[in-house]
Protein backbone atom coordinates (compact mmCIF):
# COMPACT_ATOMS: atom_id res chain seq x y z
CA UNK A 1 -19.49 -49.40 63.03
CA UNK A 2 -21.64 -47.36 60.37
CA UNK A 3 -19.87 -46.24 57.28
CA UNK A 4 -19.81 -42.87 57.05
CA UNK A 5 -20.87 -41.08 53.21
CA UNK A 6 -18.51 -39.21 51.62
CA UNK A 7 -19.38 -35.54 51.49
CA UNK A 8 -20.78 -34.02 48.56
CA UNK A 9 -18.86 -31.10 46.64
CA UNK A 10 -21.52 -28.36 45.91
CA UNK A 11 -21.01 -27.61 42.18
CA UNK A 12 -23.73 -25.19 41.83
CA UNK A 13 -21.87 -22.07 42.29
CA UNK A 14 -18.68 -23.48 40.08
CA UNK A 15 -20.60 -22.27 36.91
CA UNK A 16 -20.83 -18.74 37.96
CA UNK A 17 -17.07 -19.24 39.24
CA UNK A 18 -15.85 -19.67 36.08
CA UNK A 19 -18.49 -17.95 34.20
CA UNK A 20 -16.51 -14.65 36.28
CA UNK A 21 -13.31 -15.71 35.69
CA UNK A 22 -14.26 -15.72 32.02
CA UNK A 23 -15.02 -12.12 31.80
CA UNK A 24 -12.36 -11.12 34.18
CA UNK A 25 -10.06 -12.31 31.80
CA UNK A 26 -11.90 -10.90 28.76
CA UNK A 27 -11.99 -7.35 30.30
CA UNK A 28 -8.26 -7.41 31.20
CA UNK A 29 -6.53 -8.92 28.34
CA UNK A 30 -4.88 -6.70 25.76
CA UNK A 31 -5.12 -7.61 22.13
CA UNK A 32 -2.87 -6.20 20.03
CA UNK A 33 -3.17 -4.41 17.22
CA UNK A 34 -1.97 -5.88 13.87
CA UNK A 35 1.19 -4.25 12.76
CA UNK A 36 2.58 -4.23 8.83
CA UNK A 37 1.55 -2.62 5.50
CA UNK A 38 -1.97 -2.38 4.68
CA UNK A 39 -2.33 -3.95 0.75
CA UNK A 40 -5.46 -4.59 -0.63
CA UNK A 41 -4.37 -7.27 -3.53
CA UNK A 42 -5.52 -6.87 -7.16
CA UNK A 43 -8.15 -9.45 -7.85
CA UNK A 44 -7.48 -12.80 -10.13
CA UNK A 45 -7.21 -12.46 -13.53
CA UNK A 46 -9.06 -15.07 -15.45
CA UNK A 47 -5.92 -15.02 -17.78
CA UNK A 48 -4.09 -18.42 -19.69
CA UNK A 49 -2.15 -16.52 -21.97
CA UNK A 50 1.48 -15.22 -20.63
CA UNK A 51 1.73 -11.41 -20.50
CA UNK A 52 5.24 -9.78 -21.98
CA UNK A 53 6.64 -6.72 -20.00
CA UNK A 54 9.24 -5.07 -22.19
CA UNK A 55 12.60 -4.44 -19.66
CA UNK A 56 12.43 -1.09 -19.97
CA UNK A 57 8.88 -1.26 -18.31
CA UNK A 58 10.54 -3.07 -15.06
CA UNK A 59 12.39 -0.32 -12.33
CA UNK A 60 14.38 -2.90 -10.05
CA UNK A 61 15.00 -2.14 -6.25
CA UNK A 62 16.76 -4.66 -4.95
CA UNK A 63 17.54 -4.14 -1.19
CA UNK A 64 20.33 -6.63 -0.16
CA UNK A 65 21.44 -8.30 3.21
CA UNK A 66 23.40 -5.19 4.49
CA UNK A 67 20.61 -2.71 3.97
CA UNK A 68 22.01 -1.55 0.85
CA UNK A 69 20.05 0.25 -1.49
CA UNK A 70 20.35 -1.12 -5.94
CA UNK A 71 18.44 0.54 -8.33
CA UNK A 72 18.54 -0.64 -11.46
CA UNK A 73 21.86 -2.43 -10.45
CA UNK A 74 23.53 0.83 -9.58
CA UNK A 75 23.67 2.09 -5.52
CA UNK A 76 21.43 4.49 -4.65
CA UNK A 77 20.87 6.50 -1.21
CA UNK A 78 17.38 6.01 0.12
CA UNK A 79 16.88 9.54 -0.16
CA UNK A 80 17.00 9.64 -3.66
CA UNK A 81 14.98 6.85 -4.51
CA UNK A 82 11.43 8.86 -4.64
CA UNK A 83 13.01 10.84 -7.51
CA UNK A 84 13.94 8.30 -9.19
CA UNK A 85 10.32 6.04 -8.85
CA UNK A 86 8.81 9.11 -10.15
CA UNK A 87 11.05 9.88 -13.19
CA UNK A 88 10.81 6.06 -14.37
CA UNK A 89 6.39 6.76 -13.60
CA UNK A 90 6.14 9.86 -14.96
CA UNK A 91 8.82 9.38 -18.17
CA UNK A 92 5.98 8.88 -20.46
CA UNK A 93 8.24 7.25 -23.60
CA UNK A 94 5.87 6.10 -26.14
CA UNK A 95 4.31 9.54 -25.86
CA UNK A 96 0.69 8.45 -25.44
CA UNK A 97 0.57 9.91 -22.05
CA UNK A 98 -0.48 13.33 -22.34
CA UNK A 99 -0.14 14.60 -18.66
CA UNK A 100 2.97 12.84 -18.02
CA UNK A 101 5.87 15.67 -17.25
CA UNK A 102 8.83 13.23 -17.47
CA UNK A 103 11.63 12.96 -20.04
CA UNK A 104 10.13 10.83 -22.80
CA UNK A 105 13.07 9.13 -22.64
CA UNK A 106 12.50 6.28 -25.04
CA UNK A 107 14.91 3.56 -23.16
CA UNK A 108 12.69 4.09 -19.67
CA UNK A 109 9.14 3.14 -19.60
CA UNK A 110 6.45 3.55 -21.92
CA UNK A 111 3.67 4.73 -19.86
CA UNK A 112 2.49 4.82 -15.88
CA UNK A 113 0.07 2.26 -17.04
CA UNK A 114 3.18 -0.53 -17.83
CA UNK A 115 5.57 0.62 -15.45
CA UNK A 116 6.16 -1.73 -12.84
CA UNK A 117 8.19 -1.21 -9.83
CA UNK A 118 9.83 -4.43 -8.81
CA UNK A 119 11.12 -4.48 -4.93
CA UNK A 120 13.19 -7.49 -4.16
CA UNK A 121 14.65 -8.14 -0.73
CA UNK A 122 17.03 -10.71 0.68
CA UNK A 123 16.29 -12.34 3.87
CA UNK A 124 18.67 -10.86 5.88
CA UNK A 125 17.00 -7.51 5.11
CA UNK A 126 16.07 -5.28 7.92
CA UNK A 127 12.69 -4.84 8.78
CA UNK A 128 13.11 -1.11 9.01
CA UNK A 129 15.26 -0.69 6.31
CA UNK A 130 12.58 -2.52 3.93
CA UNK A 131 9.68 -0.30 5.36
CA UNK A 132 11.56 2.59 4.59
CA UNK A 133 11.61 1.72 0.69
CA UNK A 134 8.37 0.22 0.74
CA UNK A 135 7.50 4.03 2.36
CA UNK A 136 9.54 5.48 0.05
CA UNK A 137 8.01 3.77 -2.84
CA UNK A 138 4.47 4.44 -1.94
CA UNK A 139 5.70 8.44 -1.22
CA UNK A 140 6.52 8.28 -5.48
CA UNK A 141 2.83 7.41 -6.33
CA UNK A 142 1.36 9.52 -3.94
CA UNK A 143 3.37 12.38 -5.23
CA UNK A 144 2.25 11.82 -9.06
CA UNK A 145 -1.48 11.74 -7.84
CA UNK A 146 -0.74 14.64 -5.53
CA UNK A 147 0.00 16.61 -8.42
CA UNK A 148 -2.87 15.21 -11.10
CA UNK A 149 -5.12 16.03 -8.51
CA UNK A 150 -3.75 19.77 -7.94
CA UNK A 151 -3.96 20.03 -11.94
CA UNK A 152 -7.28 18.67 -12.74
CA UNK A 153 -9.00 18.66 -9.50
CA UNK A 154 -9.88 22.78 -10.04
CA UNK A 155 -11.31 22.30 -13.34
CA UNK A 156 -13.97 19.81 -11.75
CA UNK A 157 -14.73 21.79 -8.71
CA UNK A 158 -12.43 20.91 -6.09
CA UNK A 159 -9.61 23.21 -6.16
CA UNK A 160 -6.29 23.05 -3.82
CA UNK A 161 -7.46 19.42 -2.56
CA UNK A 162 -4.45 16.81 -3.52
CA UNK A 163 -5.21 13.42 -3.68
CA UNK A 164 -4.42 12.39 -0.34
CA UNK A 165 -7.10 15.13 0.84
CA UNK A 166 -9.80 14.04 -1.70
CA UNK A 167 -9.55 10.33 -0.15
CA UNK A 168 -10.24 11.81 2.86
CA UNK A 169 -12.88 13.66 2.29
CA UNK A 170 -14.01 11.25 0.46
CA UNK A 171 -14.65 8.67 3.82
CA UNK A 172 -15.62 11.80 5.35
CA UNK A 173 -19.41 11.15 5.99
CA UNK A 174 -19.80 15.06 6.85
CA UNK A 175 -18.50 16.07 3.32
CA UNK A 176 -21.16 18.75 1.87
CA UNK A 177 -19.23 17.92 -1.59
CA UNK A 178 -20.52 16.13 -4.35
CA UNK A 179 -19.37 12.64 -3.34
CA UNK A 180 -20.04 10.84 -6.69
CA UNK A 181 -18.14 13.87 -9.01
CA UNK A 182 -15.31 13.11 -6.15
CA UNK A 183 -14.93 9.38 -6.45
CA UNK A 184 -15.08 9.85 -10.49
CA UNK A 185 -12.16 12.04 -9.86
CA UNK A 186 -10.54 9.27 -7.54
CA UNK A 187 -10.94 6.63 -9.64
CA UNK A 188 -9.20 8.58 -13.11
CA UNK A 189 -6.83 9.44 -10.73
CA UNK A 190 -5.78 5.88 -9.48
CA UNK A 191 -5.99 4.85 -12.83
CA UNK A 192 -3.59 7.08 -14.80
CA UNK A 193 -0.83 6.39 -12.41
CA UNK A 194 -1.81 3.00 -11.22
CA UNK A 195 0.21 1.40 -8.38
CA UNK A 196 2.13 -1.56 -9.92
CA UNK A 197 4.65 -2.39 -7.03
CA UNK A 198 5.55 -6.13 -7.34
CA UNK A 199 7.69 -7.94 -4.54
CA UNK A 200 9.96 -9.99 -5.63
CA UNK A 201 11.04 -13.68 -3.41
């Protein structure tokens, strides 16, 4: 009796097989979009020597495990926070900021240059409840540049644009402006109130 030979497979259409299956599954799959807070991180400092912050330079946050709101160790409402980020910013104590509109109260920070706002969370935070101070915090800065830019923006040729609208405009490639007196502007801007927000572990 002859032995039969076992039947070959035809593998020349398995490439193309999978090669489809491979963009099926590339066309249909979802990919999510990354969710969070958009930082871009200061760069290294090539520094050995420790810095001092004076206390009054530091505004403390602290958002504990129930969602409650301490502000310099004192309980605050989350919807007076802003107001209070920007009247610690904006105090202006050691008088050498000239367009500071604060108090000048000597026992609050010295300048928007040294203040730093320090957020610290515990871990049984809520997410939302720390993205609402984080948004909060953010609002205090962007109110302070809002109003620098209304103030000197006119006198360099870009009247009622706040600083939110001059960034803008700024990425705007169909701007007519002049983009480099704009960025200048930007930058002085960003500068005199500079955002120091440190998070705390």
């Amino acid at each position: 009796m002859a032995k039969r030979s076992a039947p070959e497979v035809n593998a020349g259409s398995m490439a193309d097989i999978a090669f489809l299956l491979l963009i099926f599954f590339l066309v249909t799959t979802t990919i999510p979009k990354d969710s969070g807070i958009n930082r871009k991180l200061p760069p290294i400092e090539e520094n050995d020597e420790d810095v001092v912050i004076k206390q009054k330079n530091i505004f403390t946050v602290l958002l504990n495990g129930k969602d409650q709101l301490l502000v310099e160790d004192e309980l605050m409402e989350l919807k007076d926070l802003r107001a209070a980020a920007i009247e610690f910013l904006d105090n202006g104590g050691d008088g050498s900021c000239n367009y500071c509109n604060g108090a000048k109260n000597p026992s609050s920070s010295d300048n928007p240059d040294k203040a730093i706002i320090s957020l610290k969370n515990e871990r049984e935070t809520s997410y939302s409840a720390y993205i609402s101070v984080q948004n909060e915090l953010v609002a205090a800065y962007n109110d302070l540049r809002n109003r620098r830019a209304l103030d000197i923006g006119p006198k360099r040729g870009f009247p009622e644009m706040d600083f939110v609208m001059m960034e803008k405009n700024y990425k705007d490639p169909k701007f007519i402006g002049n983009t480099v007196k704009l960025k200048a502007l930007i930058d002085q801007i960003r500068n005199e109130y500079p955002e120091k927000l440190s998070e705390v572990q």
